[in-house]
Structures are given as C-alpha cells and as structure tokens.
C-alpha atoms as a PDB file:
ATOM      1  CA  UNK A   1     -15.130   9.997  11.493  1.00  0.00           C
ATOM      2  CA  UNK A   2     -17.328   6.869  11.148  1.00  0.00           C
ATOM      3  CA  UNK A   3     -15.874   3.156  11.400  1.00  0.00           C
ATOM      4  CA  UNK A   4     -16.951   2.900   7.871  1.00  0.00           C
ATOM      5  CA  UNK A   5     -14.487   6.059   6.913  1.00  0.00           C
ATOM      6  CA  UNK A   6     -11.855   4.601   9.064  1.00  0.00           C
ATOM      7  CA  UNK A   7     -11.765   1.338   7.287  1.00  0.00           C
ATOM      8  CA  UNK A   8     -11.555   2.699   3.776  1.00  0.00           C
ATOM      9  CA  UNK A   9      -8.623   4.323   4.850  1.00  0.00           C
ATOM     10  CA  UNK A  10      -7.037   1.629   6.966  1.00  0.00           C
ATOM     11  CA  UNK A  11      -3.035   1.049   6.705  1.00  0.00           C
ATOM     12  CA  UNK A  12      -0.602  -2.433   6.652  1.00  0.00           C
ATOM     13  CA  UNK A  13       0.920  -2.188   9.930  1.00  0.00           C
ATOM     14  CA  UNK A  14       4.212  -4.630   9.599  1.00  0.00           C
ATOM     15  CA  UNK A  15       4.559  -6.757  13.005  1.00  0.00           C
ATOM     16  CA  UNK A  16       6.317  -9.508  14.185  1.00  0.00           C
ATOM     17  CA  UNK A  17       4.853 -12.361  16.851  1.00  0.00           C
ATOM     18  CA  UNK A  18       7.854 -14.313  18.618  1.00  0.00           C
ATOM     19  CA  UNK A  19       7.746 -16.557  21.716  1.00  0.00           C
ATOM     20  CA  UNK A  20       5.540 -17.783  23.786  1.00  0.00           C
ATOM     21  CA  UNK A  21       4.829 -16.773  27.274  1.00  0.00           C
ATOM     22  CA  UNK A  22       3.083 -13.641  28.749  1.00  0.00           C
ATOM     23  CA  UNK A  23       3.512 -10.830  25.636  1.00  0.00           C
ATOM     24  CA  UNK A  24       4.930  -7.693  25.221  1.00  0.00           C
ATOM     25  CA  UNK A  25       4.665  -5.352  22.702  1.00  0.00           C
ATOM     26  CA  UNK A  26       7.579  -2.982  21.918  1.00  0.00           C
ATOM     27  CA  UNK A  27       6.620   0.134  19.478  1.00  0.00           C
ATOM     28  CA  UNK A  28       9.899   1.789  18.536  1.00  0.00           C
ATOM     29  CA  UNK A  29      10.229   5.520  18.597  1.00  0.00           C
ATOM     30  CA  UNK A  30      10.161   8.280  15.921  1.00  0.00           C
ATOM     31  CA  UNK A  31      12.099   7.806  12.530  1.00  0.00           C
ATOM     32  CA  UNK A  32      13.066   3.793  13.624  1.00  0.00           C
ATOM     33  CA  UNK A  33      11.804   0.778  12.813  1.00  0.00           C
ATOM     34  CA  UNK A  34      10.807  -2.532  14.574  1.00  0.00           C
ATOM     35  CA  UNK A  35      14.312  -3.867  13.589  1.00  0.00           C
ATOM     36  CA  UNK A  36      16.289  -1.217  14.145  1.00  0.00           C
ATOM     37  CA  UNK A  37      14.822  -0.504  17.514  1.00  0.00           C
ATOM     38  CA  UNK A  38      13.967  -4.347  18.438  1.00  0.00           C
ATOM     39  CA  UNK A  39      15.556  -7.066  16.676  1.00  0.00           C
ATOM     40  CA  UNK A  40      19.268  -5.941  15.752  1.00  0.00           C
ATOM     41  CA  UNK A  41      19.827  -4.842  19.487  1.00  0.00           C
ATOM     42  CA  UNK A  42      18.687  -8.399  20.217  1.00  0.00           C
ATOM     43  CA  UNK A  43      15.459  -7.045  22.502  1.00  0.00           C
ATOM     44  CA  UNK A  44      13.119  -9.672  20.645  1.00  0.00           C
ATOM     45  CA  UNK A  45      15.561 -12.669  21.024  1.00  0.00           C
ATOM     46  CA  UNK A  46      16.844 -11.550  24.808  1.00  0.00           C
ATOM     47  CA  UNK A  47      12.973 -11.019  25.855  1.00  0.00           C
ATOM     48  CA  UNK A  48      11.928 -14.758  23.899  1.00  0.00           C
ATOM     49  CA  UNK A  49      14.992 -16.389  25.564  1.00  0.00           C
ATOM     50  CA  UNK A  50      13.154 -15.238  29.072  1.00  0.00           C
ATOM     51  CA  UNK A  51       9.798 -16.722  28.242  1.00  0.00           C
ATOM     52  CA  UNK A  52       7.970 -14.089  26.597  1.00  0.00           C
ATOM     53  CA  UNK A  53       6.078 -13.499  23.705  1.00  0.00           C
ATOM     54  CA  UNK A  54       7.154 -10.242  21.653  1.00  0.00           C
ATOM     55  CA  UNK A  55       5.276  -8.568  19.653  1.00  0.00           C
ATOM     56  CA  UNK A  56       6.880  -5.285  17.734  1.00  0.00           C
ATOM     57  CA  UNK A  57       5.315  -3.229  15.121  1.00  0.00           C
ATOM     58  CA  UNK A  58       6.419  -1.123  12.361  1.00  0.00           C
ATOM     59  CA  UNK A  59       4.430   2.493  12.619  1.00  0.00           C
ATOM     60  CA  UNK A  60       2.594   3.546  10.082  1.00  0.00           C
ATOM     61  CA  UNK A  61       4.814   5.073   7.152  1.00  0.00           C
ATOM     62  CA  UNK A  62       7.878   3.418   9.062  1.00  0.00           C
ATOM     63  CA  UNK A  63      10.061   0.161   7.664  1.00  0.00           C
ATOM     64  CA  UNK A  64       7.845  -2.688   6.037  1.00  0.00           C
ATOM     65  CA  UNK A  65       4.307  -0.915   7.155  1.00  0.00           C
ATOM     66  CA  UNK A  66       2.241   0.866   4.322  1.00  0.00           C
ATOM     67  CA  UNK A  67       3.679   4.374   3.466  1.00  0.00           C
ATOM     68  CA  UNK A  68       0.815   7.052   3.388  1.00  0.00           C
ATOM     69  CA  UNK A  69       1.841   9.841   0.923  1.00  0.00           C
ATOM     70  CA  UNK A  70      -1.524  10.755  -0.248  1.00  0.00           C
ATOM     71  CA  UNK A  71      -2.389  13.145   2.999  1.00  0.00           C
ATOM     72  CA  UNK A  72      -6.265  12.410   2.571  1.00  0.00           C
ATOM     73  CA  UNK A  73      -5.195   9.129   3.767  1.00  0.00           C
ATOM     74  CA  UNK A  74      -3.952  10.104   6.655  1.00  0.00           C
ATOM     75  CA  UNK A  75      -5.985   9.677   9.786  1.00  0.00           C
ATOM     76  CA  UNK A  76      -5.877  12.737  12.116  1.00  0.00           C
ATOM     77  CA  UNK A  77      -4.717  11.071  15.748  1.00  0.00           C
ATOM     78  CA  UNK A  78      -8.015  12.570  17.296  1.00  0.00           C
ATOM     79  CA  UNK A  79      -9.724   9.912  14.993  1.00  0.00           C
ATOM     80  CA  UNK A  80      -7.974   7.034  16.039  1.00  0.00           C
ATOM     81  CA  UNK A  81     -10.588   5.276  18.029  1.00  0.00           C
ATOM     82  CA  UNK A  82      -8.570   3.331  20.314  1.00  0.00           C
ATOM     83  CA  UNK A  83      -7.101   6.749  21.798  1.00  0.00           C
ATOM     84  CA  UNK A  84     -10.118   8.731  22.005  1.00  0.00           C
ATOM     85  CA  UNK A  85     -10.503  10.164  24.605  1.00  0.00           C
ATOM     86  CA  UNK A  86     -13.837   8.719  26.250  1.00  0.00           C
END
C-alpha cells in the first residue's frame, strides 16, 4: 500500500493532551475507550498531578474516534507503516 493509498483512507483518532512534564501515552485495551480506561479511573488526573503529560487515544472505531464500517476502509495491520516490520 502506497502513502498516497494510506492517506485517502486515513481515520479521526480522538486523543486527549493533559499536563506538562515528560509524556505518556496510555492506549486502552479492546472494546474500551480513552475514558473508560483513562480518565474515569482518574489515571490522566493521578499521572498530571505527578508532573506528567498524558496523552490517551481513542482506537480506531472506539469512543469519539471515526467508526470504519465500510471494510474497504479498513487498513489491514500489515499496512500500517509505523509497525512494519523493517
């Protein structure tokens, strides 16, 4: 898949950026959200209160991120060039 293909297809990922401070980024598991996993558990305010920056996303298809239900929109994970393998 070229870059070209993999920007017509490209997906709203939902995030939030708290804090300041060295960052983490928490990705929450299958069927969750960011909030669910993150923010009502009080992760993102816990972490901020301890000098960090949080950043937490919303997979694709998951909470406020863009719901793919066309499947030749979907991107097969072998495509996704930050995980190829190299």
């Amino acid at each position: 898949m070229s870059d070209a293909e993999l920007q017509e297809r490209r997906c709203e990922i939902a995030y939030l950026d708290e804090g300041e401070g060295e960052p983490i980024m928490l990705v929450h598991g299958f069927a969750s959200t960011k909030s669910v996993n993150w923010v009502y558990p009080t992760w993102v305010s816990e972490l901020k209160k301890n000098g960090r920056r949080v950043i937490a996303l919303d997979n694709r298809g998951h909470g406020d991120s863009a719901k793919l239900y066309d499947s030749a929109n979907s991107i097969p994970f072998r495509s996704w060039p930050a995980m190829s393998p190299r």
